[in-house]
PDB file of N, CA and C in Angstrom:
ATOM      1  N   UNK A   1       0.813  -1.195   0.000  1.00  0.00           N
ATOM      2  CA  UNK A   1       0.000   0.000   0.000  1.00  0.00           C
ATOM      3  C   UNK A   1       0.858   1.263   0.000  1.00  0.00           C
ATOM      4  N   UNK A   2       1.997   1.049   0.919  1.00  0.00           N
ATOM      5  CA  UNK A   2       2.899   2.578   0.895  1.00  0.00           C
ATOM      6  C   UNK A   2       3.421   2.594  -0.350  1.00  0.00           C
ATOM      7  N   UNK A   3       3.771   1.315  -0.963  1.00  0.00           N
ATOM      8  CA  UNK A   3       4.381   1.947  -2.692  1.00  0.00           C
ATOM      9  C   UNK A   3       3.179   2.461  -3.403  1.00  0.00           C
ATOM     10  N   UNK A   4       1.945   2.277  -3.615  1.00  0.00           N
ATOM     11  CA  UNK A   4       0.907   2.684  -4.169  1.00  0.00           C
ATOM     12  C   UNK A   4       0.636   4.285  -4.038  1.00  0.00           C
ATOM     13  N   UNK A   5       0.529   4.749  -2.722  1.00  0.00           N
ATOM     14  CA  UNK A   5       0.693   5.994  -2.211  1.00  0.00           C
ATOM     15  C   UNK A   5       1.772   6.476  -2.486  1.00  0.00           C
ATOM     16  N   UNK A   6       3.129   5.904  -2.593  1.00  0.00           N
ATOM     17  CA  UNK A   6       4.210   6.976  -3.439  1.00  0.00           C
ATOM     18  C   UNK A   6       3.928   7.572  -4.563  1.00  0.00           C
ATOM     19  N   UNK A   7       3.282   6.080  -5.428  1.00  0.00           N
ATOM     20  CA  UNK A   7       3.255   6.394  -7.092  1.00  0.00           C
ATOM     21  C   UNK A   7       2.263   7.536  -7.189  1.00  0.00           C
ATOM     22  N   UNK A   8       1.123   7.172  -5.928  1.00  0.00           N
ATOM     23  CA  UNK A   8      -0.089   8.520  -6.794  1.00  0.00           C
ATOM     24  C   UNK A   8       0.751   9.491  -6.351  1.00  0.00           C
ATOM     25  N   UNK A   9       1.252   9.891  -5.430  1.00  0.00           N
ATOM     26  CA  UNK A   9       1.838  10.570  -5.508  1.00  0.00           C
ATOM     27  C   UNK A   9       2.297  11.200  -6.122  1.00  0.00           C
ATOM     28  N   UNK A  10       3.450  10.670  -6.560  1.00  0.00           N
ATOM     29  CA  UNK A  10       4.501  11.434  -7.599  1.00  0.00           C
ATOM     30  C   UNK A  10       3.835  11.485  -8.985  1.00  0.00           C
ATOM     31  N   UNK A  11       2.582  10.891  -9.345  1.00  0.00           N
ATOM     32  CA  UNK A  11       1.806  11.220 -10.608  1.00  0.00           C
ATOM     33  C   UNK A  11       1.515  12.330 -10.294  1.00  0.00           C
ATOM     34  N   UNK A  12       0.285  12.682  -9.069  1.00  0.00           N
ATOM     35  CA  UNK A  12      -0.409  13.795  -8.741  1.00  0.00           C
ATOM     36  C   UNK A  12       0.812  15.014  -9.018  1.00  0.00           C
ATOM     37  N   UNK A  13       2.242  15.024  -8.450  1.00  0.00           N
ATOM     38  CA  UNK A  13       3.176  16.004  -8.631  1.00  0.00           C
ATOM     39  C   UNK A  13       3.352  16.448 -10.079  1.00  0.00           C
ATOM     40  N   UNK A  14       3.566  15.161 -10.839  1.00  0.00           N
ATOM     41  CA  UNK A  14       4.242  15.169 -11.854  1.00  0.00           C
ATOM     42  C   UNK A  14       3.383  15.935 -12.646  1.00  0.00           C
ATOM     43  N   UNK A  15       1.731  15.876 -12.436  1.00  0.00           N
ATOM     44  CA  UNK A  15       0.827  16.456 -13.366  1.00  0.00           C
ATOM     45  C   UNK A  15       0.218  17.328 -13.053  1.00  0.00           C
ATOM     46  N   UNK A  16       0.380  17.914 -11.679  1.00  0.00           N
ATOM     47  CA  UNK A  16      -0.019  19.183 -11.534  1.00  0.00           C
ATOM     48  C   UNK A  16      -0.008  20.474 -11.859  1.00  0.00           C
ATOM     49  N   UNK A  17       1.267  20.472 -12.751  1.00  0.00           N
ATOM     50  CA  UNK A  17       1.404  21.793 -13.176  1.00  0.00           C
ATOM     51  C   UNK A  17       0.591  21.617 -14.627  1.00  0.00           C
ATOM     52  N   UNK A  18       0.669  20.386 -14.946  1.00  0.00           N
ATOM     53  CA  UNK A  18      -0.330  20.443 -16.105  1.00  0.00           C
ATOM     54  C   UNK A  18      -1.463  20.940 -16.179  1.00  0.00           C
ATOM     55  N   UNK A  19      -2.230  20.029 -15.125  1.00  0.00           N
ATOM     56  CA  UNK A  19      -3.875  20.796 -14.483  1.00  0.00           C
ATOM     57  C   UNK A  19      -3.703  22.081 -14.194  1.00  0.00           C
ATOM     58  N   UNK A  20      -3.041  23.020 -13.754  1.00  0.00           N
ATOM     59  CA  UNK A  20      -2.977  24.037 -12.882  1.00  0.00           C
ATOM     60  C   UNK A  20      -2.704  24.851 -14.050  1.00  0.00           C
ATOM     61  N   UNK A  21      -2.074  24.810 -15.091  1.00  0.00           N
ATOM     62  CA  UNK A  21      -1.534  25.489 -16.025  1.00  0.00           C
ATOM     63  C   UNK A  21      -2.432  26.345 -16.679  1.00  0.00           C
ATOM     64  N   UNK A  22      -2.101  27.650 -17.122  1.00  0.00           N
ATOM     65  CA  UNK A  22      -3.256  28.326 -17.695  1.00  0.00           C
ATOM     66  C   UNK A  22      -2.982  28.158 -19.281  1.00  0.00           C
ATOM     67  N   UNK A  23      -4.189  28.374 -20.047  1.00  0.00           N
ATOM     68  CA  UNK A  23      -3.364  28.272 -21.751  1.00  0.00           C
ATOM     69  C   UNK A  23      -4.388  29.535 -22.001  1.00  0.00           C
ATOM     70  N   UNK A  24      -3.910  29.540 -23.383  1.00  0.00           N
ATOM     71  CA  UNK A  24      -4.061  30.733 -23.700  1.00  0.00           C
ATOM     72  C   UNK A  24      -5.682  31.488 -23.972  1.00  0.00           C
ATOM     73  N   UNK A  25      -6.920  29.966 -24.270  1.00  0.00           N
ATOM     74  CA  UNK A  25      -7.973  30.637 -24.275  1.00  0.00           C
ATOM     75  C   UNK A  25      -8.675  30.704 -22.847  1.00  0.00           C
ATOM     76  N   UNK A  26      -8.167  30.291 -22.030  1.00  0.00           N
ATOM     77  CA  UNK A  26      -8.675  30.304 -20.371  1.00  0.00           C
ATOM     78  C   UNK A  26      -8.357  31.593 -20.325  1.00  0.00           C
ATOM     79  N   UNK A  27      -7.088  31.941 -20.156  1.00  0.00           N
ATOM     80  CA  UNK A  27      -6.461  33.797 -19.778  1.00  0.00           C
ATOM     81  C   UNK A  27      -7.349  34.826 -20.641  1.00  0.00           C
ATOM     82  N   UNK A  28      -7.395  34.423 -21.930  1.00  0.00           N
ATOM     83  CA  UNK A  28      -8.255  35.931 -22.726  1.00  0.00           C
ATOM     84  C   UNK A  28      -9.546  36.086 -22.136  1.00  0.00           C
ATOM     85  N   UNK A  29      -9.980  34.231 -21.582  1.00  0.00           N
ATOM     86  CA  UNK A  29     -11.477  34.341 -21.211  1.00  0.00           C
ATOM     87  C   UNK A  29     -11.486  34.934 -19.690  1.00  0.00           C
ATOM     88  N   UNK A  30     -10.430  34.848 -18.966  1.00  0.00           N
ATOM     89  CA  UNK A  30     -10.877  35.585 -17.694  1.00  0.00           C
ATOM     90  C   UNK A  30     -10.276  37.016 -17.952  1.00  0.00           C
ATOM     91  N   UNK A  31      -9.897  37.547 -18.947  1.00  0.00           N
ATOM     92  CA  UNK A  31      -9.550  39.079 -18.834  1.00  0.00           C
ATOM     93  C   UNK A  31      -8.028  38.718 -18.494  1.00  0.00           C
ATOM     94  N   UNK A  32      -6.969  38.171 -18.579  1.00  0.00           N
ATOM     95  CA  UNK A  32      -5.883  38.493 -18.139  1.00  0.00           C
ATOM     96  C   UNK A  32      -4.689  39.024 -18.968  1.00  0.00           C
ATOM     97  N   UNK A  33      -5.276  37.838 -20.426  1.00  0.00           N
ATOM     98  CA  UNK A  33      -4.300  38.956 -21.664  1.00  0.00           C
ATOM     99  C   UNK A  33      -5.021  39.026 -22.817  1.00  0.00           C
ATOM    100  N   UNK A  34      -4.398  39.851 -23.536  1.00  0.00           N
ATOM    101  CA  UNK A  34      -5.497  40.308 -24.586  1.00  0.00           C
ATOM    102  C   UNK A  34      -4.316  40.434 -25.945  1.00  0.00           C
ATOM    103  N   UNK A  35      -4.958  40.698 -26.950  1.00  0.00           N
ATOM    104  CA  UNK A  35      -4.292  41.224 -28.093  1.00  0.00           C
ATOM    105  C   UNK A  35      -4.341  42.297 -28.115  1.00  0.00           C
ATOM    106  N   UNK A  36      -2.302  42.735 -29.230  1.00  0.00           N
ATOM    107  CA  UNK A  36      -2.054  43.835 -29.500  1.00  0.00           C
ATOM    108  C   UNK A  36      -1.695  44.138 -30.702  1.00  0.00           C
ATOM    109  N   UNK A  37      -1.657  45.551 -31.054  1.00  0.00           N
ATOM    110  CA  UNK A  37      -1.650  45.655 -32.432  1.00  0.00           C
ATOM    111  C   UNK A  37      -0.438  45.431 -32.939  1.00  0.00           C
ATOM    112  N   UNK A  38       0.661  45.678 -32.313  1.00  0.00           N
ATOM    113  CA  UNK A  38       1.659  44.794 -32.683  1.00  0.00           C
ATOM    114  C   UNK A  38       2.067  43.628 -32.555  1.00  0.00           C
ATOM    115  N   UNK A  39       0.776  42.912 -32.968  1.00  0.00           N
ATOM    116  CA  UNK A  39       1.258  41.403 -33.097  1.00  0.00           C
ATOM    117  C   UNK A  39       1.233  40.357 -32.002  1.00  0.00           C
ATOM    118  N   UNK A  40       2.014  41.255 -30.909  1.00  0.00           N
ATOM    119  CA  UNK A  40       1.930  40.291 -29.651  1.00  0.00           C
ATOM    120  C   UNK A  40       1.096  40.424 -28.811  1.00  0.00           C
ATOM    121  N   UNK A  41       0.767  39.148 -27.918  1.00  0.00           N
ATOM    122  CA  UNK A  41       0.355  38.955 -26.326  1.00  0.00           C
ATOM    123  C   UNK A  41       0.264  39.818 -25.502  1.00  0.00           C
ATOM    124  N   UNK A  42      -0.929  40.622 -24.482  1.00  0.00           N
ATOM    125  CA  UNK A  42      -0.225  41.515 -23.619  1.00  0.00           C
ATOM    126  C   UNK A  42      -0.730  41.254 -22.173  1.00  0.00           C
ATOM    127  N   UNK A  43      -0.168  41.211 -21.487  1.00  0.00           N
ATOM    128  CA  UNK A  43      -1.091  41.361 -20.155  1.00  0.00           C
ATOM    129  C   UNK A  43      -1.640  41.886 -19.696  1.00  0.00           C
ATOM    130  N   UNK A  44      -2.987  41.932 -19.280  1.00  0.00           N
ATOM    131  CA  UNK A  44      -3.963  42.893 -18.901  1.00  0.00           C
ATOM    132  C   UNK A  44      -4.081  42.795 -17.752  1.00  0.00           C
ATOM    133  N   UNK A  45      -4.121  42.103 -16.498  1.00  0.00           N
ATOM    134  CA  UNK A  45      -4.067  41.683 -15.132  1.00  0.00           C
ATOM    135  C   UNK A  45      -3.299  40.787 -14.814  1.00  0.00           C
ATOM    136  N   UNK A  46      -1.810  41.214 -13.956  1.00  0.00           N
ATOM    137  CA  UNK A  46      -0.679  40.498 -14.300  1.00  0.00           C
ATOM    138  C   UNK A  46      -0.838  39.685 -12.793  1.00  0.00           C
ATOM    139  N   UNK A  47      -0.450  38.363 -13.715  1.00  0.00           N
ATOM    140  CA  UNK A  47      -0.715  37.018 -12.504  1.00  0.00           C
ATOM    141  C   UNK A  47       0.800  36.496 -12.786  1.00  0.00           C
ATOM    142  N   UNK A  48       1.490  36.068 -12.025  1.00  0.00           N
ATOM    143  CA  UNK A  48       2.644  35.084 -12.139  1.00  0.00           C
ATOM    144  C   UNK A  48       2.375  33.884 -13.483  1.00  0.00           C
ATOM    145  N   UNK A  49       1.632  33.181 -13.909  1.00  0.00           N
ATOM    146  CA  UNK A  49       0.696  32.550 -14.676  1.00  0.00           C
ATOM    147  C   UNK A  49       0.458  33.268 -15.952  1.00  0.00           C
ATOM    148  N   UNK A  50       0.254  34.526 -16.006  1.00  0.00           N
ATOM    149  CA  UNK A  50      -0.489  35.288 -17.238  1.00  0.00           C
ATOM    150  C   UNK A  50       0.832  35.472 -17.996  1.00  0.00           C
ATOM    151  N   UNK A  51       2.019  36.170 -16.817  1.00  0.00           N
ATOM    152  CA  UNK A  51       3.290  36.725 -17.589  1.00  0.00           C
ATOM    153  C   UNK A  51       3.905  35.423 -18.220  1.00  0.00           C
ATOM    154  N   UNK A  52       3.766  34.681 -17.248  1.00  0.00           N
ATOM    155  CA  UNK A  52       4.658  33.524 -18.268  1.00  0.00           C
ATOM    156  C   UNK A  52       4.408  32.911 -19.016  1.00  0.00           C
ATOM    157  N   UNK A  53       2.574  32.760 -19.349  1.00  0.00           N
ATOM    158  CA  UNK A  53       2.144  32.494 -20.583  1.00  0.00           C
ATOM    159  C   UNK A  53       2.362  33.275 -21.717  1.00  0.00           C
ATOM    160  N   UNK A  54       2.377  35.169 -21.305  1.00  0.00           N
ATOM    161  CA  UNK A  54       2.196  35.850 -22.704  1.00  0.00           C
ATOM    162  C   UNK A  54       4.175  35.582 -23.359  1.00  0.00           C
ATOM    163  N   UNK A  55       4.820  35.682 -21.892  1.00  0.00           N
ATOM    164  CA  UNK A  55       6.401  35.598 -22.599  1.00  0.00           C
ATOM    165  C   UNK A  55       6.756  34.226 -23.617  1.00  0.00           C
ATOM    166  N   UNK A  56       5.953  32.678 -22.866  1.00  0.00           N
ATOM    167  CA  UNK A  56       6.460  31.578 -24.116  1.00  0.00           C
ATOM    168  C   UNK A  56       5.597  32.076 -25.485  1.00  0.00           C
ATOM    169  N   UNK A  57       4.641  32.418 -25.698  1.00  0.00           N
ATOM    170  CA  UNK A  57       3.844  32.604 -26.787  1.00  0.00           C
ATOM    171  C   UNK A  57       4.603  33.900 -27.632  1.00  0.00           C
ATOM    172  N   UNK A  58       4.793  35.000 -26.774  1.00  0.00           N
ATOM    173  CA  UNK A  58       5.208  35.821 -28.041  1.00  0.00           C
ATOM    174  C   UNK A  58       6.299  35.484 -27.982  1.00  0.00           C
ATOM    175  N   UNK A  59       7.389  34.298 -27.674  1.00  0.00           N
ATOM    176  CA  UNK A  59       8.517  34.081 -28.320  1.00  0.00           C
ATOM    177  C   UNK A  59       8.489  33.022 -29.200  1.00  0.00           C
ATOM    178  N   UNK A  60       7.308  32.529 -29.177  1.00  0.00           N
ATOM    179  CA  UNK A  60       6.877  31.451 -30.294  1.00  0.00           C
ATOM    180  C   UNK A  60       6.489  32.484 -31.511  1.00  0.00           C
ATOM    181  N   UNK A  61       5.599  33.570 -31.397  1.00  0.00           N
ATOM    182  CA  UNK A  61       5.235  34.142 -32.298  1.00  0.00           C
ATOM    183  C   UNK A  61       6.233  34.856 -32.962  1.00  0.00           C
ATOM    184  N   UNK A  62       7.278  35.445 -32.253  1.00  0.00           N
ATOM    185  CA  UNK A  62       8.457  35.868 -32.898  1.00  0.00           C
ATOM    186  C   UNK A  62       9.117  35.464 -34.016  1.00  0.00           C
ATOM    187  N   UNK A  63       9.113  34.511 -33.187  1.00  0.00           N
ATOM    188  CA  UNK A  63      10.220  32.972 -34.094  1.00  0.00           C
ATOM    189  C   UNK A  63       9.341  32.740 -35.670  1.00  0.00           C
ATOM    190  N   UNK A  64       8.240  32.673 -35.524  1.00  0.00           N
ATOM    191  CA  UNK A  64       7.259  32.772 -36.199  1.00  0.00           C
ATOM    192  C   UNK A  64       7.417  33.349 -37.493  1.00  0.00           C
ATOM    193  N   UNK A  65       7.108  34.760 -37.183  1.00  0.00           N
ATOM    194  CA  UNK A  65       7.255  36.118 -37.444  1.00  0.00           C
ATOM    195  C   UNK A  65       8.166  36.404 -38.299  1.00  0.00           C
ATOM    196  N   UNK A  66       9.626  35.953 -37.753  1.00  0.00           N
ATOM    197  CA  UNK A  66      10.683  35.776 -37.892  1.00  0.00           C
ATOM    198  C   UNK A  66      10.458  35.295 -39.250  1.00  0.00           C
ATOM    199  N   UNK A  67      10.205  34.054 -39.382  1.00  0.00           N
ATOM    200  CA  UNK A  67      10.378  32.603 -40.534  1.00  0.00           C
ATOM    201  C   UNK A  67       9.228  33.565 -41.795  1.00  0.00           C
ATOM    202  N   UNK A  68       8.625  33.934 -41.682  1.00  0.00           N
ATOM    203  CA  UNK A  68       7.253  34.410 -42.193  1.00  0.00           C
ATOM    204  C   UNK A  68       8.245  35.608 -42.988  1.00  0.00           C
ATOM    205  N   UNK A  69       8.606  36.674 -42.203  1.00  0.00           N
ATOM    206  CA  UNK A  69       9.572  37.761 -42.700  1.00  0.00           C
ATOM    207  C   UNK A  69      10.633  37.479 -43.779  1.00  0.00           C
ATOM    208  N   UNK A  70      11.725  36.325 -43.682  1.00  0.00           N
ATOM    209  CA  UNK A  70      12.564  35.933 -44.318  1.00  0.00           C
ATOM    210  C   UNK A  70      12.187  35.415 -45.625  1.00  0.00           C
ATOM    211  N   UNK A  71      10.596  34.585 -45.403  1.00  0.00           N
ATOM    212  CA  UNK A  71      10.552  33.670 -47.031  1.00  0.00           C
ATOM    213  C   UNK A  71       9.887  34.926 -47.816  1.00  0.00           C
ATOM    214  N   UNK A  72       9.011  35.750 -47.205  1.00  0.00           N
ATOM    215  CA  UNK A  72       8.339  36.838 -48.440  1.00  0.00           C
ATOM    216  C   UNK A  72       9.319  38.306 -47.966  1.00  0.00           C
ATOM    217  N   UNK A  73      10.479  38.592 -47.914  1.00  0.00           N
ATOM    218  CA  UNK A  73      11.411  39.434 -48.063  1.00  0.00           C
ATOM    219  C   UNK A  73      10.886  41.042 -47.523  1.00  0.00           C
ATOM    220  N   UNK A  74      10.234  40.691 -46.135  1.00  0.00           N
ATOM    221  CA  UNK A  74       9.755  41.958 -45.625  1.00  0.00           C
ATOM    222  C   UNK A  74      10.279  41.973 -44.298  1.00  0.00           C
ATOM    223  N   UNK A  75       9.897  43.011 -43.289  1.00  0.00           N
ATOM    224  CA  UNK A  75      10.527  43.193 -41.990  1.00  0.00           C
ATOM    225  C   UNK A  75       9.600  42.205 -41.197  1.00  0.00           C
ATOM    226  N   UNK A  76      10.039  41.937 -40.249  1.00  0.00           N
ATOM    227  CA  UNK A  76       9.366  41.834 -38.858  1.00  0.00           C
ATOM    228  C   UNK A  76       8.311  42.265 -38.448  1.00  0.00           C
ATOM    229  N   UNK A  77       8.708  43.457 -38.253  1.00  0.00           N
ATOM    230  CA  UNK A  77       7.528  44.632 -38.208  1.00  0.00           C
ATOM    231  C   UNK A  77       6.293  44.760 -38.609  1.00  0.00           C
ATOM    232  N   UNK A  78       6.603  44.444 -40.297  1.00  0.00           N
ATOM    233  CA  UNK A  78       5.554  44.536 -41.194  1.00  0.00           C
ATOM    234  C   UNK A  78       4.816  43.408 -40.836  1.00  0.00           C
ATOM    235  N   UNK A  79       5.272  41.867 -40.594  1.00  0.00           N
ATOM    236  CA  UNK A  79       4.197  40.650 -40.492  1.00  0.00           C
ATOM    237  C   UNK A  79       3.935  40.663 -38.914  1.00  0.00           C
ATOM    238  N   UNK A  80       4.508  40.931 -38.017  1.00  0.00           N
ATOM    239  CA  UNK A  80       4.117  41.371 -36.445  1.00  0.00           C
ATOM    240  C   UNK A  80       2.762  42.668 -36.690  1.00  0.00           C
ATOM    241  N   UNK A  81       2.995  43.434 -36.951  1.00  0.00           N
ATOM    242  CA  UNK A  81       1.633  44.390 -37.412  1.00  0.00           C
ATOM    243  C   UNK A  81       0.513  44.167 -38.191  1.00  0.00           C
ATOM    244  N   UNK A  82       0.733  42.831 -39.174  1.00  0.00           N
ATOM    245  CA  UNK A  82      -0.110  42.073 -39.693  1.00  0.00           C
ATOM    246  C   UNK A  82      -0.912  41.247 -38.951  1.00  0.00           C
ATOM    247  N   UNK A  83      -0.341  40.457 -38.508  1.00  0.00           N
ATOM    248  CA  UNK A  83      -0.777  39.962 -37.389  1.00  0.00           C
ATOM    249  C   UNK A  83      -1.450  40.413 -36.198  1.00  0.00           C
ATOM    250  N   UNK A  84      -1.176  41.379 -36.006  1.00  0.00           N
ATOM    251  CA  UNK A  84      -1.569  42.021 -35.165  1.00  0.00           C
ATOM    252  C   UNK A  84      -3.372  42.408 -35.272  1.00  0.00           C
ATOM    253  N   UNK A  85      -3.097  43.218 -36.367  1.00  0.00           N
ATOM    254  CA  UNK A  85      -4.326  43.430 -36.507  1.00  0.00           C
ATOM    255  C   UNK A  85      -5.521  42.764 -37.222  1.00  0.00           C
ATOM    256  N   UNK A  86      -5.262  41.439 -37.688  1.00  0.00           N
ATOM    257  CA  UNK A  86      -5.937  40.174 -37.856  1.00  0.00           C
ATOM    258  C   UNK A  86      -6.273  39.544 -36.556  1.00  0.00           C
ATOM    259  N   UNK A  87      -4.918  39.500 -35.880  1.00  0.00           N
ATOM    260  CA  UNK A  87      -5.647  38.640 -34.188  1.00  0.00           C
ATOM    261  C   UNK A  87      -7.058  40.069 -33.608  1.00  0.00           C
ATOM    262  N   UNK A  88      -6.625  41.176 -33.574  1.00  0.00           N
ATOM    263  CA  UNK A  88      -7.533  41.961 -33.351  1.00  0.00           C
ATOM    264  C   UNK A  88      -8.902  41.622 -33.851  1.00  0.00           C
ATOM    265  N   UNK A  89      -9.048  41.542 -35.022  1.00  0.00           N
ATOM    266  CA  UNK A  89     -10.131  41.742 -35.812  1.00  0.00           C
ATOM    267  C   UNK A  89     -11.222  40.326 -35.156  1.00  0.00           C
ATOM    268  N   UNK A  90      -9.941  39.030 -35.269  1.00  0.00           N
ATOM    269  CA  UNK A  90     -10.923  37.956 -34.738  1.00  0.00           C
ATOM    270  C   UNK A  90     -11.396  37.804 -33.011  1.00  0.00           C
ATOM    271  N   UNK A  91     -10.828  38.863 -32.677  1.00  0.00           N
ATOM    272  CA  UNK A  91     -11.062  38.657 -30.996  1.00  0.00           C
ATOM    273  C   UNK A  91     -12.739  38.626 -30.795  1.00  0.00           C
ATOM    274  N   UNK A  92     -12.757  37.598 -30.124  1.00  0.00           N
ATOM    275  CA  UNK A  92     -14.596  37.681 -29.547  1.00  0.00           C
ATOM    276  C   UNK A  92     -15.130  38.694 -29.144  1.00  0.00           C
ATOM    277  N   UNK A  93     -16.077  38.754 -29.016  1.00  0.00           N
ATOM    278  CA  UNK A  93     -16.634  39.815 -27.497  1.00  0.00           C
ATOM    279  C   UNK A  93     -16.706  39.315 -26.516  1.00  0.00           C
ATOM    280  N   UNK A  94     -16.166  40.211 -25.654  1.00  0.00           N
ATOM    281  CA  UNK A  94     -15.565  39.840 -23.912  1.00  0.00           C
ATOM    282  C   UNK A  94     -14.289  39.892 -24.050  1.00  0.00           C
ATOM    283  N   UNK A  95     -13.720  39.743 -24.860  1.00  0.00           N
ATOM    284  CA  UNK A  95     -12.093  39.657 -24.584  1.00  0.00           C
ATOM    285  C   UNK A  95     -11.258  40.925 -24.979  1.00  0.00           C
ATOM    286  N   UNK A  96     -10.033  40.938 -24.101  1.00  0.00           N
ATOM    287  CA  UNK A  96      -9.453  42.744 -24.233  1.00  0.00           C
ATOM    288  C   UNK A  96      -8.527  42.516 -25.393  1.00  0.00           C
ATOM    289  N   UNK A  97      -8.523  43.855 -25.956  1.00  0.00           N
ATOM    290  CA  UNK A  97      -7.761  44.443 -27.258  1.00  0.00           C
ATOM    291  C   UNK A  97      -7.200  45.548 -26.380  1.00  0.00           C
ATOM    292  N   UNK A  98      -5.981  45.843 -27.270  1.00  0.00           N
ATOM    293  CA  UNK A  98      -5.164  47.051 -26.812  1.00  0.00           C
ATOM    294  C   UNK A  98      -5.197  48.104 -27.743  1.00  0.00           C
ATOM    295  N   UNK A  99      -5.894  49.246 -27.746  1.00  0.00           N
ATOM    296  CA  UNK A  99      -5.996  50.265 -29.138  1.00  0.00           C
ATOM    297  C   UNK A  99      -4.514  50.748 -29.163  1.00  0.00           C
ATOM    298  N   UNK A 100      -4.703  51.417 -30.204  1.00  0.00           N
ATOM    299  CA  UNK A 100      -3.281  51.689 -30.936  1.00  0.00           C
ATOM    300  C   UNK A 100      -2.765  53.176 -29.923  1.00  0.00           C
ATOM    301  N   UNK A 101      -3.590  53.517 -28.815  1.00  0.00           N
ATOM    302  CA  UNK A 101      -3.201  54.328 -27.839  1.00  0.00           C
ATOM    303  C   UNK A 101      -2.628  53.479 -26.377  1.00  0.00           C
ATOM    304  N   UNK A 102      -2.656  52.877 -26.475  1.00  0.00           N
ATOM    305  CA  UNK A 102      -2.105  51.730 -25.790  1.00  0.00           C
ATOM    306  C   UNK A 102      -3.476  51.483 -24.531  1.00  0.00           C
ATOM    307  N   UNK A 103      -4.541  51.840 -24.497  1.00  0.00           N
ATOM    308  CA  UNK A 103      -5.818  51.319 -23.959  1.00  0.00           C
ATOM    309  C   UNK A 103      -5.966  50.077 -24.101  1.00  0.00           C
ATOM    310  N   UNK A 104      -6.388  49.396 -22.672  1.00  0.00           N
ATOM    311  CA  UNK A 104      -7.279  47.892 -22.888  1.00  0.00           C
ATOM    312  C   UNK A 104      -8.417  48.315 -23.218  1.00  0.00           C
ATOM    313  N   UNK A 105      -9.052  47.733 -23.595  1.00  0.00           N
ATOM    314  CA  UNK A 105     -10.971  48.019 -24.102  1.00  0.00           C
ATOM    315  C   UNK A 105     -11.433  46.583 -24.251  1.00  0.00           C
ATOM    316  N   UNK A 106     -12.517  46.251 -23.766  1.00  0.00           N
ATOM    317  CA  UNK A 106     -13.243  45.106 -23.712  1.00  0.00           C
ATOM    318  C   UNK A 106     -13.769  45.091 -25.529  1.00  0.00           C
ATOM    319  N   UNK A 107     -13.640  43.798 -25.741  1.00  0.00           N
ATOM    320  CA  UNK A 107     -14.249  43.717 -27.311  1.00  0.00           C
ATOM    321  C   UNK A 107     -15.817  43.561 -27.465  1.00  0.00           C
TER     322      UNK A 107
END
């Protein structure tokens, strides 16, 4: 029985941060980050959880960004601002956008 109780154990550990983990449509849905017009992630109510979700994502989107920039011979900039304002456009209602004054505003 005590080895049984180790194992749940160390499952319950092993997968908790899984369960516990926020992703990205849980956070927009409680208000914590929202889209910006430049492209990236932003935090709107900063949780230990929110920041470190928006930092792996916009370094995924970068990287992204990045690859996207190089094959059609434009900046960064230009497909980060593209992006940008496409993720804008599809945001639901209820979820925050950042206007180009740097305002959150509910969508």
């Amino acid at each position: 029985m005590t080895k049984l109780r180790y194992l749940l154990l160390a499952a319950a550990l092993l997968f908790s941060g899984t369960v516990f983990a926020l992703d990205l449509n849980q956070a927009k849905s409680q208000g914590l980050v929202g889209e910006q017009p430049n492209g990236y992630l932003g935090v709107v109510k900063a949780t230990p959880e929110a920041v470190e979700l928006v930092s792996d994502i916009n370094d995924k989107r970068r990287a992204a960004y990045e690859r996207i920039a190089k094959q059609n011979g434009i900046t960064l900039e230009q497909v980060a601002n593209l992006a940008g304002q496409k993720a804008i456009e599809k945001t639901p209602g209820g979820e925050y956008v950042k206007t180009p004054t740097g305002q959150w505003v509910e969508k």
